[in-house]
N, C-alpha and C. Protein backbone atom coordinates (compact mmCIF):
# COMPACT_ATOMS: atom_id res chain seq x y z
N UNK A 1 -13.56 9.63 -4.78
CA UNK A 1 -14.60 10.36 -5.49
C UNK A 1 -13.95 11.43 -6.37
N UNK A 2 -14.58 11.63 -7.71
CA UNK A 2 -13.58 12.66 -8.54
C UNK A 2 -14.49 13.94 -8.23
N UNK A 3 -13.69 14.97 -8.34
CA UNK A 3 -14.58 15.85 -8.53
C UNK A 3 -14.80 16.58 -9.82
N UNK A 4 -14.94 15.64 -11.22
CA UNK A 4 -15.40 15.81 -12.19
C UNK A 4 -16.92 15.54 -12.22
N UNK A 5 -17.52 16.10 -13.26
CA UNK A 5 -19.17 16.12 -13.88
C UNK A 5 -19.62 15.33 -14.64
N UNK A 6 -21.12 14.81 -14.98
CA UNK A 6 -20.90 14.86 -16.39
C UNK A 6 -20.38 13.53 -16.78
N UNK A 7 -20.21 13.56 -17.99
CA UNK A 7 -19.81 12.52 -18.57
C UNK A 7 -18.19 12.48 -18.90
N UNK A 8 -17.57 13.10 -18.50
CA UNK A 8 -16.09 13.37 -17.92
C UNK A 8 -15.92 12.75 -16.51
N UNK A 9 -16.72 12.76 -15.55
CA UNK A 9 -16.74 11.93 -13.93
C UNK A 9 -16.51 10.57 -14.72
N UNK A 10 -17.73 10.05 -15.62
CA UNK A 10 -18.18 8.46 -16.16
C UNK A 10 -16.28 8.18 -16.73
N UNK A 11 -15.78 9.10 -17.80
CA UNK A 11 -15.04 9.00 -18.18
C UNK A 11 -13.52 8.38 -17.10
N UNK A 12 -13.44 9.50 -15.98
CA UNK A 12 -12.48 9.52 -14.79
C UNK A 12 -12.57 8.58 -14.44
N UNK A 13 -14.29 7.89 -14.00
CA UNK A 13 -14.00 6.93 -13.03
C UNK A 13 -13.81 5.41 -13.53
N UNK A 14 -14.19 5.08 -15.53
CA UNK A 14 -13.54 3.91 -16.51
C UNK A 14 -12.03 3.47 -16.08
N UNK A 15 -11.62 4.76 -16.87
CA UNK A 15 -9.73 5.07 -16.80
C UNK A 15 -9.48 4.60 -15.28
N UNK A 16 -9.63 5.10 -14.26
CA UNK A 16 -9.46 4.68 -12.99
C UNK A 16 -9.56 3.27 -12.68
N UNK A 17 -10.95 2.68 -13.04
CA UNK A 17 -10.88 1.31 -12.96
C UNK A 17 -10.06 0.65 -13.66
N UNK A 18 -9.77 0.82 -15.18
CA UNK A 18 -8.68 0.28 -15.80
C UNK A 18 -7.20 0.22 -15.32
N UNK A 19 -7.29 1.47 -14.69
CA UNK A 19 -5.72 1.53 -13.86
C UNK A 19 -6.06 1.01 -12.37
N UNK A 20 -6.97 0.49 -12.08
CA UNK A 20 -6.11 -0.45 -10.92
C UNK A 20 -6.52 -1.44 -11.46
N UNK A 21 -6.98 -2.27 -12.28
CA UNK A 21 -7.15 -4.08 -12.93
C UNK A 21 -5.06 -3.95 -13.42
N UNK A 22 -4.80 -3.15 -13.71
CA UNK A 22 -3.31 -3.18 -14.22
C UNK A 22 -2.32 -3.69 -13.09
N UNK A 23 -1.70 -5.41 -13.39
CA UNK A 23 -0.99 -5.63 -12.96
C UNK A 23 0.53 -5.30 -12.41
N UNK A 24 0.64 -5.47 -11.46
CA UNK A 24 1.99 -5.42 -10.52
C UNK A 24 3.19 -6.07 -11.52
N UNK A 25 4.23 -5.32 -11.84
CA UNK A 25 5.95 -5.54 -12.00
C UNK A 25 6.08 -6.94 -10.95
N UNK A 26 6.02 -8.08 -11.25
CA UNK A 26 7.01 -9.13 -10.13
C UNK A 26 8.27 -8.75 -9.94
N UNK A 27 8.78 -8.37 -11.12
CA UNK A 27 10.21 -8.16 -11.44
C UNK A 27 10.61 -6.86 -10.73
N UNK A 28 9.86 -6.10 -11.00
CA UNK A 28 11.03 -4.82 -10.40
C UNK A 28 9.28 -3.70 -9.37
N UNK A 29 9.04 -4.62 -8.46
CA UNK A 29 8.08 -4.22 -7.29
C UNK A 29 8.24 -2.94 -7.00
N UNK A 30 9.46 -2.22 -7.13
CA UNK A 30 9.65 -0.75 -6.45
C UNK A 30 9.61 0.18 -7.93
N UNK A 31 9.40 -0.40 -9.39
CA UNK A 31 8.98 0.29 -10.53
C UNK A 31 7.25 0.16 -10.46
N UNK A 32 6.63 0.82 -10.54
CA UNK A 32 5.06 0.84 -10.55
C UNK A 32 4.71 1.45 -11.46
N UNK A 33 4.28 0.50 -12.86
CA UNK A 33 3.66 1.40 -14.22
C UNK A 33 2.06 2.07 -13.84
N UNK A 34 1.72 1.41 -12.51
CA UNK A 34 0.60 1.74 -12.42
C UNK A 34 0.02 3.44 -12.04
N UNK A 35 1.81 3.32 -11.27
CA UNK A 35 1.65 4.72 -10.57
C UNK A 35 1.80 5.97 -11.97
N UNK A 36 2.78 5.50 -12.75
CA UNK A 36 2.93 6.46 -13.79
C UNK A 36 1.49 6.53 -14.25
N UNK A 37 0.93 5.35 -14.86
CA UNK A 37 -0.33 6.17 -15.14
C UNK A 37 -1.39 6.67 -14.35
N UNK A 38 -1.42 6.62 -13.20
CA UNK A 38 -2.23 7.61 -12.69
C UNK A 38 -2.20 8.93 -12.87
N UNK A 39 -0.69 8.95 -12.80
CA UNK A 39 -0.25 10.53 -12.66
C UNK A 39 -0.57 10.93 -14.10
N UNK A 40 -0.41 10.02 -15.29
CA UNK A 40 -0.82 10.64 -16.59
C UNK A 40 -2.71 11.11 -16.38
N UNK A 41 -3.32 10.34 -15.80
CA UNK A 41 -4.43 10.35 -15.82
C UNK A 41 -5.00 11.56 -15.39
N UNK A 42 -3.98 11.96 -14.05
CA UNK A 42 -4.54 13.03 -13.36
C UNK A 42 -4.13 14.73 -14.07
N UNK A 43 -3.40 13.96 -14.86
CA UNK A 43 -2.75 15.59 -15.79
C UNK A 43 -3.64 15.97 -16.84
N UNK A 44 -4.32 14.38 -17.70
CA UNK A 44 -4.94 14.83 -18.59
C UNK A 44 -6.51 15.45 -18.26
N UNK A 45 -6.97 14.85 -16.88
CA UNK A 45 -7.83 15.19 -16.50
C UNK A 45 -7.75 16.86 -15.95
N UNK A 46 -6.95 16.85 -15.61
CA UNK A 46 -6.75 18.11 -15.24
C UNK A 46 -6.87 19.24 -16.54
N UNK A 47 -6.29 18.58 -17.62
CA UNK A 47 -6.44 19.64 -18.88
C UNK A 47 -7.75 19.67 -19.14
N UNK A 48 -8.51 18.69 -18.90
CA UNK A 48 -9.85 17.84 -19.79
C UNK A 48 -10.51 19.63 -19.10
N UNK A 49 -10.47 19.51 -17.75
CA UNK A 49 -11.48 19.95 -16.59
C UNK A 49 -11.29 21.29 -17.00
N UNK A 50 -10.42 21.95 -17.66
CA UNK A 50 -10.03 23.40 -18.00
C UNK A 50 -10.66 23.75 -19.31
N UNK A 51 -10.97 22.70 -20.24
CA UNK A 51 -11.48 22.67 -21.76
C UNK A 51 -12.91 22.97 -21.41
N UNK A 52 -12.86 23.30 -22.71
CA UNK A 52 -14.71 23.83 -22.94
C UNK A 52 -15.09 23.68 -24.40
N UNK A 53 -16.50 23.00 -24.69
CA UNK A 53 -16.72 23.31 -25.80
C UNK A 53 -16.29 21.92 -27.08
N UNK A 54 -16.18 21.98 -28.29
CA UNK A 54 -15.78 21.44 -29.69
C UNK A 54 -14.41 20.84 -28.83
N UNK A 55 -13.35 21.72 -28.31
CA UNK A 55 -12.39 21.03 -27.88
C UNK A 55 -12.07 20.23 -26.78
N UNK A 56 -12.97 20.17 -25.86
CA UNK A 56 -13.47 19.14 -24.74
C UNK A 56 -13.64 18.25 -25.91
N UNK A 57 -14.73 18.60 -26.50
CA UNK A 57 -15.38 16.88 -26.93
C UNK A 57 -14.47 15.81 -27.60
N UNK A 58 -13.67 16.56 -28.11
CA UNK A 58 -12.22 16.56 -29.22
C UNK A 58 -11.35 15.52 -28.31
N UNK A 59 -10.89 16.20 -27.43
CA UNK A 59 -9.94 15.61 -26.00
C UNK A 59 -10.43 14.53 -25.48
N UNK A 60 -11.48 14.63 -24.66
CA UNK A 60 -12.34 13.69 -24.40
C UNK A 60 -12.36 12.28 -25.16
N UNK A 61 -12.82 12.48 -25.93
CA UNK A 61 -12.49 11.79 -27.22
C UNK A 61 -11.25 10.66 -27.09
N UNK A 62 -9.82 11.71 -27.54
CA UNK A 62 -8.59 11.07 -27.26
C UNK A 62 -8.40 10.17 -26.01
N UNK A 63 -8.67 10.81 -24.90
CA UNK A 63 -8.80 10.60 -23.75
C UNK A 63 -9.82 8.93 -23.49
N UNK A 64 -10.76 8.98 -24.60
CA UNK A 64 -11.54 7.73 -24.38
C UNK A 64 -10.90 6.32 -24.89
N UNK A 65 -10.61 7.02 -25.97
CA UNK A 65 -9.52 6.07 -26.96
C UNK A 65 -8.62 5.26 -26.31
N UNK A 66 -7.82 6.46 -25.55
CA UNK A 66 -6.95 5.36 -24.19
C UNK A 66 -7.35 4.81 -23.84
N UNK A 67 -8.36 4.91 -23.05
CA UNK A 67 -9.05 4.01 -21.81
C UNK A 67 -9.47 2.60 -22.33
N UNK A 68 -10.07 2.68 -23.75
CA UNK A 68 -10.15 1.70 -24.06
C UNK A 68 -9.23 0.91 -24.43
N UNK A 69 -8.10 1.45 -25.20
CA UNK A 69 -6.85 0.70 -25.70
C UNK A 69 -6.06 0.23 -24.41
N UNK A 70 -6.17 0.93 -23.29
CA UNK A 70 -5.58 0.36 -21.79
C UNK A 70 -6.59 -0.84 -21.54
N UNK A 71 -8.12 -0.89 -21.39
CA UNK A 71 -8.64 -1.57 -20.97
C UNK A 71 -8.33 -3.23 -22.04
N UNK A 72 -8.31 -2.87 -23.51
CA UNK A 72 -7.74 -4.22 -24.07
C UNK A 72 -6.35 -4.54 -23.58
N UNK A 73 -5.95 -4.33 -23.56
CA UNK A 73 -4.49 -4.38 -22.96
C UNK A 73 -4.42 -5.39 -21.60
N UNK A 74 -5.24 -5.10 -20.66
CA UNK A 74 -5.79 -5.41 -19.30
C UNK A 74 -6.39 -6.41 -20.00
N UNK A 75 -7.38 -6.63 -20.35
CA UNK A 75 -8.19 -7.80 -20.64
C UNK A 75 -7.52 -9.15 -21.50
N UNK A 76 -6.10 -8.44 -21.91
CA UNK A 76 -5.70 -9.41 -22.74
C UNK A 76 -6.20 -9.85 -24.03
N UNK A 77 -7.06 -9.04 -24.68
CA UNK A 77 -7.67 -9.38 -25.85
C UNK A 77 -6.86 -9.64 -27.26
N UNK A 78 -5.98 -8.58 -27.23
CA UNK A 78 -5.08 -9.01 -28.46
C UNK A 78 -4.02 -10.18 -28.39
N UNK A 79 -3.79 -10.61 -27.12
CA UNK A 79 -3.52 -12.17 -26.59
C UNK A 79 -4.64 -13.34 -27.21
N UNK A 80 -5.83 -13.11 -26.77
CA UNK A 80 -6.86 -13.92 -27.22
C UNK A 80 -6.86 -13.75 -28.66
N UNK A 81 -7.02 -12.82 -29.34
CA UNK A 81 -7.07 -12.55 -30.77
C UNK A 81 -6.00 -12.58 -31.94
N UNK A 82 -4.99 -12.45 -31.60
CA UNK A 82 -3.78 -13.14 -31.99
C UNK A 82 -2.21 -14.00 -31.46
N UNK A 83 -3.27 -15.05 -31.68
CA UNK A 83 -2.40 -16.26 -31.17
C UNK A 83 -0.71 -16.44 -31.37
N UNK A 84 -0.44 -16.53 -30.87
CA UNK A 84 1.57 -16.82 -30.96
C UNK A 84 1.32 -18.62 -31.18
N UNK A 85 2.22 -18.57 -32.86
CA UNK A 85 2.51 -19.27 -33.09
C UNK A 85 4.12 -20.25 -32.47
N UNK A 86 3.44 -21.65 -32.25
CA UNK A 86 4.57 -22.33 -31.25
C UNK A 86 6.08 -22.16 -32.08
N UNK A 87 6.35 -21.92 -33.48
CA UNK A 87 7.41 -21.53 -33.89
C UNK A 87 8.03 -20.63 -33.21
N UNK A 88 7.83 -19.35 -32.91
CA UNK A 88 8.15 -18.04 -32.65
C UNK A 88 8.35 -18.35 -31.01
N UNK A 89 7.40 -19.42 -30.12
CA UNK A 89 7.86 -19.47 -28.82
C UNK A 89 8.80 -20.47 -28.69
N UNK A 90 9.09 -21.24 -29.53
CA UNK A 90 9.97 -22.15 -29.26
C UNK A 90 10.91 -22.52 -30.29
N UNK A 91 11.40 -21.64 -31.00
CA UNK A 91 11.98 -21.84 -32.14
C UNK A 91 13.15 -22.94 -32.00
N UNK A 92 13.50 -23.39 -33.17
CA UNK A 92 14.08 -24.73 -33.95
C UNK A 92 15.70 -24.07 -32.92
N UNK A 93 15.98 -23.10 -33.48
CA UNK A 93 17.46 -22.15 -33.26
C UNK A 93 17.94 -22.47 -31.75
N UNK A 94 16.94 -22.16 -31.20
CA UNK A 94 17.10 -22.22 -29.52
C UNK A 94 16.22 -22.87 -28.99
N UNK A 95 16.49 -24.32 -28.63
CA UNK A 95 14.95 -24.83 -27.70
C UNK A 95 14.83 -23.94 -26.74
N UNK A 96 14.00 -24.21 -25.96
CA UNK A 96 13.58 -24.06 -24.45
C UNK A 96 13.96 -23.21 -24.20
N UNK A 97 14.79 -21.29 -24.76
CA UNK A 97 15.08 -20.52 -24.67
C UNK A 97 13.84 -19.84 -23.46
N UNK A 98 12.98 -19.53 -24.78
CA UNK A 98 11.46 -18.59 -23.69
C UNK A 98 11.30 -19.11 -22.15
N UNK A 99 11.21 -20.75 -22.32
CA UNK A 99 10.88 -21.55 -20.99
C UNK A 99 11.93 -21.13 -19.82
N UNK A 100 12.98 -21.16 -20.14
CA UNK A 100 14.23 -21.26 -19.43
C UNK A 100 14.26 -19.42 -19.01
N UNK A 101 14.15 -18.74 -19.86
CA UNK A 101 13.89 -17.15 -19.51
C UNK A 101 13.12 -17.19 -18.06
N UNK A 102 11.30 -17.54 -18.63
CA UNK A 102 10.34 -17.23 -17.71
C UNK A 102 11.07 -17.97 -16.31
N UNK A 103 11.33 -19.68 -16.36
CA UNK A 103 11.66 -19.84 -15.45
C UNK A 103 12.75 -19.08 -14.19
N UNK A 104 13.80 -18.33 -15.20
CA UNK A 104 14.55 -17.65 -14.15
C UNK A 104 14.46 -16.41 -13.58
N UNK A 105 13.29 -15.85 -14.36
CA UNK A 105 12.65 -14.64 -14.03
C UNK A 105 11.71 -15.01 -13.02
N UNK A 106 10.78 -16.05 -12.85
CA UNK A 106 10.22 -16.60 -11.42
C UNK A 106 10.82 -16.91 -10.63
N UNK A 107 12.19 -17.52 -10.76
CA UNK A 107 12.71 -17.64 -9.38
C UNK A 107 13.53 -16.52 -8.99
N UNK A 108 14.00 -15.78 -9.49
CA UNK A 108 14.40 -14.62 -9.27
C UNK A 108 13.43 -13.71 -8.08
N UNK A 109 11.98 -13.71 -9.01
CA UNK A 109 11.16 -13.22 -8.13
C UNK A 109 11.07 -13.88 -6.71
N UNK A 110 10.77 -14.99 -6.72
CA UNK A 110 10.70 -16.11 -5.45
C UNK A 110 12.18 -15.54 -4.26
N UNK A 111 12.99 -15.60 -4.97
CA UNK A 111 14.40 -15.69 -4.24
C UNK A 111 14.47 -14.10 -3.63
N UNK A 112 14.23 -13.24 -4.57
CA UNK A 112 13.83 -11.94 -4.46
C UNK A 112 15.62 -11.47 -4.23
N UNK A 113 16.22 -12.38 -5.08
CA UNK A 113 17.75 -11.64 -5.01
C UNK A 113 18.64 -11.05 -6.68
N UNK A 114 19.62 -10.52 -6.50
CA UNK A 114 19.87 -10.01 -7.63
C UNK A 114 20.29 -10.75 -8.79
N UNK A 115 19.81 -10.99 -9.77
CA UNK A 115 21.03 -11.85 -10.74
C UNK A 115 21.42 -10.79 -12.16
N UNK A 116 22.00 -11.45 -13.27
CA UNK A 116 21.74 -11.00 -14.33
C UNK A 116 20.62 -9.86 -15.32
N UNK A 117 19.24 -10.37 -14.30
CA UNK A 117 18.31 -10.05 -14.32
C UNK A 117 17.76 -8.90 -13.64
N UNK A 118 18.07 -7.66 -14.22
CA UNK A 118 17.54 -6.03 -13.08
C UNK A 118 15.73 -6.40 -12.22
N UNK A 119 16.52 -6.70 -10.91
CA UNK A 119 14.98 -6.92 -10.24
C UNK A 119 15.20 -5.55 -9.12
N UNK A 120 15.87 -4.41 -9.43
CA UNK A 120 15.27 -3.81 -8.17
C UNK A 120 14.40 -2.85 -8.29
């Protein structure tokens, strides 16, 4: 429960939901982007909760902007909305480069041991 008001609580408790739909690191489990942004969340909120006035609404504002640009992000929309052309994933230069990446970055995860690849 926040103990924000208002349409600053509505605000807290968006951002919040957006930050936990935010997926887990496979790769490096003991890095948590999720945790960093909480802690951003809880700082800006913390400034938000001290503002008053033209410059609340101002902040707020900024503050909404994120939430939404996090929430596309999460939803994958600019995935859906601009498509990757199969050139660029599979270019002429290097076949099976991307494929061969993802694949060793999954088993990496699977194996859960060190390679080339920074998994800790």
């Amino acid at each position: 429960m926040s103990r924000y008001t208002g349409k600053l609580s509505d605000l807290y408790q968006s951002y919040a939901r957006v930050i936990g739909q935010w997926p887990a690191d496979k790769l490096r489990p003991t890095h948590c982007y999720k945790g960093v942004l909480r802690a951003q969340m809880k700082a800006k909120f913390d400034k938000l909760d001290a503002l008053h006035g033209e410059e609340l609404s101002r902040e707020a504002g900024l503050v909404q902007r994120e939430q939404e640009a996090l929430s596309n992000l999460v939803s994958n929309k600019y995935r859906s909305q601009y498509k990757v052309s199969k050139a660029l994933v599979d270019p002429v230069s290097h076949k099976g480069y991307y494929a061969k990446l993802l694949e060793s970055i999954d088993s990496a995860v699977k194996s859960n041991k060190k390679t080339s690849l920074r998994v800790d």
